[in-house]
PDB file of N, CA and C in Angstrom:
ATOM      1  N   UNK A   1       0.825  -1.182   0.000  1.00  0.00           N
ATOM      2  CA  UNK A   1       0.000   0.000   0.000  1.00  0.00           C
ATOM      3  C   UNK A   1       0.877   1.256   0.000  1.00  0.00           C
ATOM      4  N   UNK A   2       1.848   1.092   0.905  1.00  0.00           N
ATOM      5  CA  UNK A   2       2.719   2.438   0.784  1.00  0.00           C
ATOM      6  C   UNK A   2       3.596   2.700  -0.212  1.00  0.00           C
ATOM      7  N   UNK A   3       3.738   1.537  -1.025  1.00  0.00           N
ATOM      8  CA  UNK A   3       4.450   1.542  -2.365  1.00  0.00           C
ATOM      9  C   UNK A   3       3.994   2.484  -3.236  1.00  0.00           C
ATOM     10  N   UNK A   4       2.586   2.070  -3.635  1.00  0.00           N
ATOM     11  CA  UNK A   4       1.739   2.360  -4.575  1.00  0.00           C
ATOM     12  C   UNK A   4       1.181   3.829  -3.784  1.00  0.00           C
ATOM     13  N   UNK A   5       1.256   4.183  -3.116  1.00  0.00           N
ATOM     14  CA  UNK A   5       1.275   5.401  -2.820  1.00  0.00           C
ATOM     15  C   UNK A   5       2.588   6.469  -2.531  1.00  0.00           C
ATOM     16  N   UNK A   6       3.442   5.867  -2.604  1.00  0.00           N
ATOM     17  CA  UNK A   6       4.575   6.684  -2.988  1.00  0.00           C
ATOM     18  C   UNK A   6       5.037   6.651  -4.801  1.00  0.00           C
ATOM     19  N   UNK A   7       4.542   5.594  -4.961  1.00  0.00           N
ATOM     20  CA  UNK A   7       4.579   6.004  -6.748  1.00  0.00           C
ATOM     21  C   UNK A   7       3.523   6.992  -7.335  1.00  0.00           C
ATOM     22  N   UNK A   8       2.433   6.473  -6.462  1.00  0.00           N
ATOM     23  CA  UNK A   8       1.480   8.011  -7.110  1.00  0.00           C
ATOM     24  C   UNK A   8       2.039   9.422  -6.825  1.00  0.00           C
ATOM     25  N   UNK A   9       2.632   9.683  -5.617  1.00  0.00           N
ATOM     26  CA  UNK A   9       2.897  10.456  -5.306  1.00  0.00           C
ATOM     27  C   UNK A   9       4.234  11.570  -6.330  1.00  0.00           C
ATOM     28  N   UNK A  10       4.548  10.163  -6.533  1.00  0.00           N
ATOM     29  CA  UNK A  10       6.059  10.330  -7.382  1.00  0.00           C
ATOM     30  C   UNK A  10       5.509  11.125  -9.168  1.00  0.00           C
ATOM     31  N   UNK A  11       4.257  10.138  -8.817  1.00  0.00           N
ATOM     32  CA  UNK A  11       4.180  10.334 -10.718  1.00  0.00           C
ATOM     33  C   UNK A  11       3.213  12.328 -10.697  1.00  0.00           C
ATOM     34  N   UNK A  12       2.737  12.514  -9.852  1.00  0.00           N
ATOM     35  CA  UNK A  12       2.405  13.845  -9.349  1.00  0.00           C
ATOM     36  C   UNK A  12       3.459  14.811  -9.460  1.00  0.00           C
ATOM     37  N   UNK A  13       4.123  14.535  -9.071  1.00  0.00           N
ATOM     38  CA  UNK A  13       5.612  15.687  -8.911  1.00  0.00           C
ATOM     39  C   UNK A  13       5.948  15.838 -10.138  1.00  0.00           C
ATOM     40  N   UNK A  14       6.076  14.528 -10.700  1.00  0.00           N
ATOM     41  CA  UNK A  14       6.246  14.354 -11.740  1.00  0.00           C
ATOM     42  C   UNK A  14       5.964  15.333 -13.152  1.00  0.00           C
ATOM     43  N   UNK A  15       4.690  15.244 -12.961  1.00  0.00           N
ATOM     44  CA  UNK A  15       4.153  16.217 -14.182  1.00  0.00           C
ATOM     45  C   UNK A  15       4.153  17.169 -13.469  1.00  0.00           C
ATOM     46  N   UNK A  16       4.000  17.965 -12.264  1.00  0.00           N
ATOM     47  CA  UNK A  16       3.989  18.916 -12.164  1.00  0.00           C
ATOM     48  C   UNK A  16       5.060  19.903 -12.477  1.00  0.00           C
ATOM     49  N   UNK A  17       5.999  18.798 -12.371  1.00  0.00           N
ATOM     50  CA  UNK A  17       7.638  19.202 -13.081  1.00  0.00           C
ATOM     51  C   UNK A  17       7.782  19.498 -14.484  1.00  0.00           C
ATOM     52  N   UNK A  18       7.137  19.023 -15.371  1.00  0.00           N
ATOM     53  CA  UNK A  18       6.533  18.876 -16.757  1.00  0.00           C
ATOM     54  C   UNK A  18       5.655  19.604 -17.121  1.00  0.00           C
ATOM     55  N   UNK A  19       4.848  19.770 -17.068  1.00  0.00           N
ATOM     56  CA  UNK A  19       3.224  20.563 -17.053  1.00  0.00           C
ATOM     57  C   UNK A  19       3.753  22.089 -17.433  1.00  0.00           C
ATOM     58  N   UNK A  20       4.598  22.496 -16.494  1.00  0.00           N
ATOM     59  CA  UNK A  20       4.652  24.417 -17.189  1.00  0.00           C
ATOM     60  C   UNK A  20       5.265  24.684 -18.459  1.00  0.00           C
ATOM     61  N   UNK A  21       5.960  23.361 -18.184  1.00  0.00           N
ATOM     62  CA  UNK A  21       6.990  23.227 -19.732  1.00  0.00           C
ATOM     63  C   UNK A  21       6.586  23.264 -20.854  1.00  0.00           C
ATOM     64  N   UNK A  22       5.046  22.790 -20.510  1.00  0.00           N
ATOM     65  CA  UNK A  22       4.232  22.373 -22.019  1.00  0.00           C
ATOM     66  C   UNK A  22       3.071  23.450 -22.021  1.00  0.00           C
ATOM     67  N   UNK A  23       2.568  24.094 -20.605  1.00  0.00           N
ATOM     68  CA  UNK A  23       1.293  24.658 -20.832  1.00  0.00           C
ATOM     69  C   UNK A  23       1.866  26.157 -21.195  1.00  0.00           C
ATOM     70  N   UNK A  24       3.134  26.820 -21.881  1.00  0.00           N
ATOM     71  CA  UNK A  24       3.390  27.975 -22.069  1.00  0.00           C
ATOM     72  C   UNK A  24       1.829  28.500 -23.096  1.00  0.00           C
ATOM     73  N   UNK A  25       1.192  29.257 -23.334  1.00  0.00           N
ATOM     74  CA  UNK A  25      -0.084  29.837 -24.371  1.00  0.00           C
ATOM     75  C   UNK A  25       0.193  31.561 -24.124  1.00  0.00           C
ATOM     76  N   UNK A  26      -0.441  31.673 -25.001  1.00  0.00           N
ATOM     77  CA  UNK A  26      -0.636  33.286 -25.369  1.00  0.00           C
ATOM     78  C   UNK A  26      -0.920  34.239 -24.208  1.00  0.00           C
ATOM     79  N   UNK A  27      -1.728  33.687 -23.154  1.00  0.00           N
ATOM     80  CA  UNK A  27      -1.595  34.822 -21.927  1.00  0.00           C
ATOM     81  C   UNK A  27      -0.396  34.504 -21.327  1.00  0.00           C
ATOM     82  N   UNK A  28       0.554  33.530 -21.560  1.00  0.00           N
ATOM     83  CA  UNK A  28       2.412  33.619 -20.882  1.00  0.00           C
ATOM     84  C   UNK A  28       3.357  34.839 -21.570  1.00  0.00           C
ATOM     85  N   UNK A  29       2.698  35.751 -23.160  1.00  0.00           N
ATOM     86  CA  UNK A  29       3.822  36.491 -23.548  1.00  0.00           C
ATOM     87  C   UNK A  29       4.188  37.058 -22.854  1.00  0.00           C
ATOM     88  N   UNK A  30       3.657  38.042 -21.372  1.00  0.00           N
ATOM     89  CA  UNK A  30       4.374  38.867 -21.117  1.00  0.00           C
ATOM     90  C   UNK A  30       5.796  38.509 -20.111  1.00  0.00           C
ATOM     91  N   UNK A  31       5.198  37.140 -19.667  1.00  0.00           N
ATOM     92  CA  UNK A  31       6.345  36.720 -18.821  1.00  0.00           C
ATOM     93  C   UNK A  31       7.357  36.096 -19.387  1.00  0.00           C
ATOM     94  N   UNK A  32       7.135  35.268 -20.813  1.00  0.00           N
ATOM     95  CA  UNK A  32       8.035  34.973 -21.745  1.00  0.00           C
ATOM     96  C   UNK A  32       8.846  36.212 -22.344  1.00  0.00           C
ATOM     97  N   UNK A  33       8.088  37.551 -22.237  1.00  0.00           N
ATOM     98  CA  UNK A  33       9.070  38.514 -23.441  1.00  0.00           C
ATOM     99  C   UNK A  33      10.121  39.042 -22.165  1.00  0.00           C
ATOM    100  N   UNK A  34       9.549  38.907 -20.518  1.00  0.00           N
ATOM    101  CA  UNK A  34      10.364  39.857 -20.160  1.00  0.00           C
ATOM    102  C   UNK A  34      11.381  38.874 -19.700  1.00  0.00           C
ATOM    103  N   UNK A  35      11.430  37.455 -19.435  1.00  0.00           N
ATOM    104  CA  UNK A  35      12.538  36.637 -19.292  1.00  0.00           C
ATOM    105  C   UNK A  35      14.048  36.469 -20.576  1.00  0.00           C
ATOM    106  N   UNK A  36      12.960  36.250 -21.606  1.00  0.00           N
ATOM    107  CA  UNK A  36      13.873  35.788 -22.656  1.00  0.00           C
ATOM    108  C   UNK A  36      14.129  37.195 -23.298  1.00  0.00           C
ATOM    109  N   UNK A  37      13.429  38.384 -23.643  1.00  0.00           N
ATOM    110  CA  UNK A  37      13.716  39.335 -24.488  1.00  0.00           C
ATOM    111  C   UNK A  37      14.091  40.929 -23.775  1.00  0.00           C
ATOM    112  N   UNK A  38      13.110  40.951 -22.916  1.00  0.00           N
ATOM    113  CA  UNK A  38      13.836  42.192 -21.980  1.00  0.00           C
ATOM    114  C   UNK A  38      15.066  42.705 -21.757  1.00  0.00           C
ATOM    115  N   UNK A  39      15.603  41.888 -21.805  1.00  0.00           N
ATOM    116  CA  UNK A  39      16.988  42.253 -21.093  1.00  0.00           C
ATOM    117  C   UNK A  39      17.626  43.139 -22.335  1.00  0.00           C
ATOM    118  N   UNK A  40      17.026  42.661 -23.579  1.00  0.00           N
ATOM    119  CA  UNK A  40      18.334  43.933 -25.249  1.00  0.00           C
ATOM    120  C   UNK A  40      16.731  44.704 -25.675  1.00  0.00           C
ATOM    121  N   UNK A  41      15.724  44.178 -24.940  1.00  0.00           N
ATOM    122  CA  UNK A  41      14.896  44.834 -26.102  1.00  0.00           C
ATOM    123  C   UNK A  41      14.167  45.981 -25.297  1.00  0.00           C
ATOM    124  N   UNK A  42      13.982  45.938 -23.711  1.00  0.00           N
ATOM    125  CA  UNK A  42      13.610  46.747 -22.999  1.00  0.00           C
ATOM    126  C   UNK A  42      12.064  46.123 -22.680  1.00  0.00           C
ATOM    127  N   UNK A  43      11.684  46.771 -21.549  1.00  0.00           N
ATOM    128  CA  UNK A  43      10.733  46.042 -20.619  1.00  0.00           C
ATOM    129  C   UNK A  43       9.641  46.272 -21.657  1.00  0.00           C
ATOM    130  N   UNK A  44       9.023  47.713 -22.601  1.00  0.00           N
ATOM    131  CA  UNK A  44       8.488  48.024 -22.831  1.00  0.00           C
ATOM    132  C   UNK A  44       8.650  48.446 -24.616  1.00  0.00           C
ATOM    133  N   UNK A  45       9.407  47.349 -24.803  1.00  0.00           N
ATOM    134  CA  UNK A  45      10.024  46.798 -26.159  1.00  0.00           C
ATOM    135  C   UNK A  45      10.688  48.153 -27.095  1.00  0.00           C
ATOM    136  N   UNK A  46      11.098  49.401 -26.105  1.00  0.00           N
ATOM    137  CA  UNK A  46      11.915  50.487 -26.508  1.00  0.00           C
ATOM    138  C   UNK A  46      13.341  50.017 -26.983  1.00  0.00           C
ATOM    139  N   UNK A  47      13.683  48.995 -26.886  1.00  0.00           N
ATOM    140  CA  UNK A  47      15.630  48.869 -27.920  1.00  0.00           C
ATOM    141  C   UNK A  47      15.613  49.156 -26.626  1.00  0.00           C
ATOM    142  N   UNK A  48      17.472  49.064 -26.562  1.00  0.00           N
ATOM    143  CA  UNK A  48      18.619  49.688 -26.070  1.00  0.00           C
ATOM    144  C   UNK A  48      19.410  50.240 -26.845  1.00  0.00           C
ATOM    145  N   UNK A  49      19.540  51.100 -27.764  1.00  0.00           N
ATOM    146  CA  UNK A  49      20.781  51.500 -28.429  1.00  0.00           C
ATOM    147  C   UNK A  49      22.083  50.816 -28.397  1.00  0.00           C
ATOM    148  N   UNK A  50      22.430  51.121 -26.375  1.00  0.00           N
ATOM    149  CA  UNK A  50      23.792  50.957 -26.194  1.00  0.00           C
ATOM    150  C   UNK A  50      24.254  49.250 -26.927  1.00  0.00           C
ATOM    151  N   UNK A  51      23.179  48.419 -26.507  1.00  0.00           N
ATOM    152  CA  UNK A  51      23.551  47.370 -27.461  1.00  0.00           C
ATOM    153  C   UNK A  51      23.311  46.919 -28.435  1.00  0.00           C
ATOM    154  N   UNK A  52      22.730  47.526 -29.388  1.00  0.00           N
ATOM    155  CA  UNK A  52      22.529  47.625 -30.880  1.00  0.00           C
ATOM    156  C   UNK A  52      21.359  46.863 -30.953  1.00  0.00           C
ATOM    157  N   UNK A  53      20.284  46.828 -29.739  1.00  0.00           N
ATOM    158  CA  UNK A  53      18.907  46.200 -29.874  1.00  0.00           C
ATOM    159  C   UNK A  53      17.861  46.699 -30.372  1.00  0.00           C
ATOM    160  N   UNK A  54      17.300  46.504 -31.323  1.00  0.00           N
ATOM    161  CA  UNK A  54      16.057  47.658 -31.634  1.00  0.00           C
ATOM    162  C   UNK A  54      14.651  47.642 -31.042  1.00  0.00           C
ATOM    163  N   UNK A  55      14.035  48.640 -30.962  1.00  0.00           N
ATOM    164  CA  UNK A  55      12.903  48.668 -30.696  1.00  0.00           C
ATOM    165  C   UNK A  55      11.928  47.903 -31.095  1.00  0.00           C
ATOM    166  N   UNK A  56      11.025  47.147 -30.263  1.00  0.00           N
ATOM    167  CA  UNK A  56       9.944  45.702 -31.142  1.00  0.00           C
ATOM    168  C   UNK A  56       8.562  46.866 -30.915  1.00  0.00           C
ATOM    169  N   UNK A  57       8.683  47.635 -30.135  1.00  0.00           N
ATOM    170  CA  UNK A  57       7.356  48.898 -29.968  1.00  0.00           C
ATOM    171  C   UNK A  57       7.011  48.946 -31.123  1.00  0.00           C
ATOM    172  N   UNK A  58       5.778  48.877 -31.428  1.00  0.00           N
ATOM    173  CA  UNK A  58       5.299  49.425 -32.946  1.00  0.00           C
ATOM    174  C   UNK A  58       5.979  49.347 -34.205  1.00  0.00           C
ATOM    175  N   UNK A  59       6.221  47.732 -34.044  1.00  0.00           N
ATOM    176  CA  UNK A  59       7.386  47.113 -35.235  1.00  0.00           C
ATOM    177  C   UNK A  59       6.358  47.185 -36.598  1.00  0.00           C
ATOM    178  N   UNK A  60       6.664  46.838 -37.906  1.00  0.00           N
ATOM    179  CA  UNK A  60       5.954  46.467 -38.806  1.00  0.00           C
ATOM    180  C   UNK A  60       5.599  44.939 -39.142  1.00  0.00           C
ATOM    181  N   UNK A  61       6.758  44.558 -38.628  1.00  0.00           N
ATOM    182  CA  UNK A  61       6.407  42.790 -38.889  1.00  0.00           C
ATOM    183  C   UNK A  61       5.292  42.139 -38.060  1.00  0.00           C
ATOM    184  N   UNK A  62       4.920  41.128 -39.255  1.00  0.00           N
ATOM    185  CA  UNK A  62       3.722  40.301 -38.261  1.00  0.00           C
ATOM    186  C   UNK A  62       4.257  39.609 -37.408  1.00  0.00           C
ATOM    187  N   UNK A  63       3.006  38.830 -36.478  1.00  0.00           N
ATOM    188  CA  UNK A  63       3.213  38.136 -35.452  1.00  0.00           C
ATOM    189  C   UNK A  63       4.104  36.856 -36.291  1.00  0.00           C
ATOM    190  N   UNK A  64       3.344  36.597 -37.554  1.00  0.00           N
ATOM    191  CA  UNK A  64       4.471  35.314 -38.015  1.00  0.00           C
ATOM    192  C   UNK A  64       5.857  35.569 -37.936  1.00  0.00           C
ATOM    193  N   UNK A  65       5.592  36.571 -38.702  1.00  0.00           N
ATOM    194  CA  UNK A  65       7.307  36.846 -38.889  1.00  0.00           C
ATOM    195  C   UNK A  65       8.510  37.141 -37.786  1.00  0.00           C
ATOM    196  N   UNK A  66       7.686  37.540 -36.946  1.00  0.00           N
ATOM    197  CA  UNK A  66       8.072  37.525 -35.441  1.00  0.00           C
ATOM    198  C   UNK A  66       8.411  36.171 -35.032  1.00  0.00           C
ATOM    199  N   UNK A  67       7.680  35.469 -34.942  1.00  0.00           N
ATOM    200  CA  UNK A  67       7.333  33.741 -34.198  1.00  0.00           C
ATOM    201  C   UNK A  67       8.307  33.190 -35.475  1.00  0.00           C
ATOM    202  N   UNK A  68       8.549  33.348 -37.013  1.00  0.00           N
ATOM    203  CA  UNK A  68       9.512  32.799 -37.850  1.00  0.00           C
ATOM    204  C   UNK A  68      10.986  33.298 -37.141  1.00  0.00           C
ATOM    205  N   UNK A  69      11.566  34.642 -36.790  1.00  0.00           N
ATOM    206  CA  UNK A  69      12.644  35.171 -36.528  1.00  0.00           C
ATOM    207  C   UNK A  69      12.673  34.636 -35.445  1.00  0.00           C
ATOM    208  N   UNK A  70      12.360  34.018 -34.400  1.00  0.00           N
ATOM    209  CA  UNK A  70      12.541  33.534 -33.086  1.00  0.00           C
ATOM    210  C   UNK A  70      13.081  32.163 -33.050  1.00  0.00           C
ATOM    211  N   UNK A  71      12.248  31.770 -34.292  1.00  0.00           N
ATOM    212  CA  UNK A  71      12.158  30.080 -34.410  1.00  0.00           C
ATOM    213  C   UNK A  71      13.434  29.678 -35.257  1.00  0.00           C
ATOM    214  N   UNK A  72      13.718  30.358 -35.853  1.00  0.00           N
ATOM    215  CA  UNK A  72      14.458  30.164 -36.928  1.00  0.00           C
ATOM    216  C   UNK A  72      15.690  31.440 -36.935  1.00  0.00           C
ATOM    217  N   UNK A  73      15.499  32.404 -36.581  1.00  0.00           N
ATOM    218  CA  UNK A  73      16.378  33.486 -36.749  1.00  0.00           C
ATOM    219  C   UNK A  73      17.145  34.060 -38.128  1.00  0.00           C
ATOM    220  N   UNK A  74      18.233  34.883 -38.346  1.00  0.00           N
ATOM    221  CA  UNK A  74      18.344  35.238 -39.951  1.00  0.00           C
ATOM    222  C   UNK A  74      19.800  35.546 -39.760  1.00  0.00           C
ATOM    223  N   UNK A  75      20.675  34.707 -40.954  1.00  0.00           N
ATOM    224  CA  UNK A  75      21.850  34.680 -40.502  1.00  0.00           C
ATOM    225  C   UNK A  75      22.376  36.085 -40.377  1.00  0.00           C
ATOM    226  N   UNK A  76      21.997  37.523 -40.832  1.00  0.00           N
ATOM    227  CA  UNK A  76      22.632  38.697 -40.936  1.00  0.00           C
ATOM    228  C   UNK A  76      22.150  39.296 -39.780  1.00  0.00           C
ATOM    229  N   UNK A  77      21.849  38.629 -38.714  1.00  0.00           N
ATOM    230  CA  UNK A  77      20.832  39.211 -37.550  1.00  0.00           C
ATOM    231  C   UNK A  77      22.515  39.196 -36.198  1.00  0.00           C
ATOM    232  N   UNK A  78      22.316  39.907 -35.355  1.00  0.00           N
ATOM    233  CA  UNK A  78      23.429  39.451 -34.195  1.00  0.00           C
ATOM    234  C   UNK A  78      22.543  38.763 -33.345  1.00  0.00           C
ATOM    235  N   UNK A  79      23.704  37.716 -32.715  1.00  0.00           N
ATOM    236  CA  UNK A  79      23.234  36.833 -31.766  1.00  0.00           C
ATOM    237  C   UNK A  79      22.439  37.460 -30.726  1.00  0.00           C
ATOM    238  N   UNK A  80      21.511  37.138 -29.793  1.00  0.00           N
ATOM    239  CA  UNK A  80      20.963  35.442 -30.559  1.00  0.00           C
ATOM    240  C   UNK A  80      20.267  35.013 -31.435  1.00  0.00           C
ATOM    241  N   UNK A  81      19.492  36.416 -32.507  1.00  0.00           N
ATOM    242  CA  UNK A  81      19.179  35.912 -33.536  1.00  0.00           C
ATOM    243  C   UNK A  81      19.359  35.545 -34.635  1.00  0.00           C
ATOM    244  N   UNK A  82      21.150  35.562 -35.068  1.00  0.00           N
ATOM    245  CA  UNK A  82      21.552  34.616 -35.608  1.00  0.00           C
ATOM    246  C   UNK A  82      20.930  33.329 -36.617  1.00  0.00           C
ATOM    247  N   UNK A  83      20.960  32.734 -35.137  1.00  0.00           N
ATOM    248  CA  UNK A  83      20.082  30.945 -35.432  1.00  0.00           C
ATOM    249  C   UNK A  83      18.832  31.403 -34.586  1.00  0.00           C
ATOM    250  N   UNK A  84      18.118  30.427 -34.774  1.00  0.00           N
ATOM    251  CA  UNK A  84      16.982  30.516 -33.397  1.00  0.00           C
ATOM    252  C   UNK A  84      17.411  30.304 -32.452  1.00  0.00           C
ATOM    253  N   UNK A  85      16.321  31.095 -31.426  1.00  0.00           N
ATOM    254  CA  UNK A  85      16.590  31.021 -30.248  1.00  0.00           C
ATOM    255  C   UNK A  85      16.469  29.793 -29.278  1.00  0.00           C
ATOM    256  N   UNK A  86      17.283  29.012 -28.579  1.00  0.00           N
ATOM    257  CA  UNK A  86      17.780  27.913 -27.933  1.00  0.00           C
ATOM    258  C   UNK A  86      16.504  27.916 -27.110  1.00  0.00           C
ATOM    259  N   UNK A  87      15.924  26.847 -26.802  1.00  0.00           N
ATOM    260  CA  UNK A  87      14.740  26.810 -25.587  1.00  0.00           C
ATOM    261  C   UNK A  87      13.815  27.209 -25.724  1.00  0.00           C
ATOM    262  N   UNK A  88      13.158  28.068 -26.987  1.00  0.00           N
ATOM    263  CA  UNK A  88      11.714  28.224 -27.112  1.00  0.00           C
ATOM    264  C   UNK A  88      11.289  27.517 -28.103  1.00  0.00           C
ATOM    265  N   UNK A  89       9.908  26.735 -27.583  1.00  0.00           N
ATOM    266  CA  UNK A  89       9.373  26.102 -28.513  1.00  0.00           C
ATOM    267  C   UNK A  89       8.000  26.874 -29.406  1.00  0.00           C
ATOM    268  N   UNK A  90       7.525  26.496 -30.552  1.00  0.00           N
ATOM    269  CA  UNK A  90       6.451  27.404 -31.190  1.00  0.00           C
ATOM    270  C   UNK A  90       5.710  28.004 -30.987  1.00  0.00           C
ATOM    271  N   UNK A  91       4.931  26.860 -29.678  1.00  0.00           N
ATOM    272  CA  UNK A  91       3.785  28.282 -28.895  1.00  0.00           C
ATOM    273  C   UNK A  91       4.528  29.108 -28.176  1.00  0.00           C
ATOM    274  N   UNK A  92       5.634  29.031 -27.701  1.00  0.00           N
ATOM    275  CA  UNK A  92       6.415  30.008 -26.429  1.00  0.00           C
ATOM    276  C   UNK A  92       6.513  30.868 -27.503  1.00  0.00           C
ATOM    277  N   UNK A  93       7.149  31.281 -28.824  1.00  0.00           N
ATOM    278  CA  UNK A  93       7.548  32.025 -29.665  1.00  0.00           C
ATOM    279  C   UNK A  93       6.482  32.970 -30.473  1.00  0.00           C
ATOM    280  N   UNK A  94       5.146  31.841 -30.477  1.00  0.00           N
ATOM    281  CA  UNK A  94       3.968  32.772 -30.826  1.00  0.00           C
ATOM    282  C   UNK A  94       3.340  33.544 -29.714  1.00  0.00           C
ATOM    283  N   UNK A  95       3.377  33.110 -28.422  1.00  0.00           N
ATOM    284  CA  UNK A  95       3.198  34.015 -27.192  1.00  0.00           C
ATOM    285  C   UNK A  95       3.731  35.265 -27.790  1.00  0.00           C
ATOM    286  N   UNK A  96       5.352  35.285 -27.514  1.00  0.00           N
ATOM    287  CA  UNK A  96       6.014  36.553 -27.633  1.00  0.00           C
ATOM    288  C   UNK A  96       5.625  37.395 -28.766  1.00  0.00           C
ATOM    289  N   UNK A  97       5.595  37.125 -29.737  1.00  0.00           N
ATOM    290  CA  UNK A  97       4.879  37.665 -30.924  1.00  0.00           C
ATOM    291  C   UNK A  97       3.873  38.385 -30.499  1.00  0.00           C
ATOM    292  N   UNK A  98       2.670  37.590 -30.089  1.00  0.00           N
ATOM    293  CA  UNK A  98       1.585  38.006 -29.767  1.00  0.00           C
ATOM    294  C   UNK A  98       1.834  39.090 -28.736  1.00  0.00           C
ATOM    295  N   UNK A  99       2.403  39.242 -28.070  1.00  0.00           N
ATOM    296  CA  UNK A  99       2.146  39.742 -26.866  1.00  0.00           C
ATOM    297  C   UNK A  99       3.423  41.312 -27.709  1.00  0.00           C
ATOM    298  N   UNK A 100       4.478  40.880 -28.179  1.00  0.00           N
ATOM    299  CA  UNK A 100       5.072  42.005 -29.312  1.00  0.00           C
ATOM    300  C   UNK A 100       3.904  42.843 -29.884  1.00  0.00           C
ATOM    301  N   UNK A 101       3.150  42.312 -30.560  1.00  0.00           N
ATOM    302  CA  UNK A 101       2.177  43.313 -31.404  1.00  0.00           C
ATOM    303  C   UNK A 101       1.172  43.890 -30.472  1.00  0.00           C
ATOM    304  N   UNK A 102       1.506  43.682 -28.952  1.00  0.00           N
ATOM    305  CA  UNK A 102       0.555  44.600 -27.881  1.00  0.00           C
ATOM    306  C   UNK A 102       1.210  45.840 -28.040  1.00  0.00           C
ATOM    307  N   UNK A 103       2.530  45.874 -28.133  1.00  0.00           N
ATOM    308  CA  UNK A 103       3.090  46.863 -27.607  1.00  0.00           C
ATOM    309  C   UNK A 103       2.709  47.990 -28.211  1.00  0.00           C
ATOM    310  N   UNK A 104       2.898  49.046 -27.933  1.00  0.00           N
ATOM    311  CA  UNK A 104       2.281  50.515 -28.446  1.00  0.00           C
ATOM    312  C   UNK A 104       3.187  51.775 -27.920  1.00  0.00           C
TER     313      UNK A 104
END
């Protein structure tokens, strides 16, 4: 009995360990843009100059093209968009997008 209740217990933790990994969706952009993108692009997607980041405020590109440059990146781009970005998966990348074309 205490077996089988320490394996349930186990398999609980389990996904709960798992679960945020997968449930990233469209109301996560803002906590996705300010982890992964904040830091060159500014809280309030103003650039930084000093590091040659540009402004995503009132960009022209779509959300695709956004969620394509994330996913994929463009080799004439500076790191990290380069290549794509390491650790986001499609919906995490369409979050940010989405939550990019809030900005104003």
């Amino acid at each position: 009995m205490k077996s089988k209740l320490l394996m349930g217990s186990a398999a609980v933790v389990a996904s709960l360990a798992i679960l945020p990994a997968l449930s990233w969706g469209a109301d996560e952009g803002p906590a996705l843009y300010k982890s992964k993108c904040s830091g060159c692009h500014g809280a309030g997607g103003e650039g930084k100059p000093a590091v040659k980041a540009p402004a995503l405020k009132g960009t022209a590109k779509t959300a695709e093209q956004i969620t394509d440059h994330l996913l994929k990146g463009e080799p004439t781009s500076k790191p990290p968009h380069s290549k794509g970005m390491s650790g986001l998966n499609e919906d995490q990348a369409k979050a940010i997008a989405d939550f990019v074309k809030t900005l104003k």
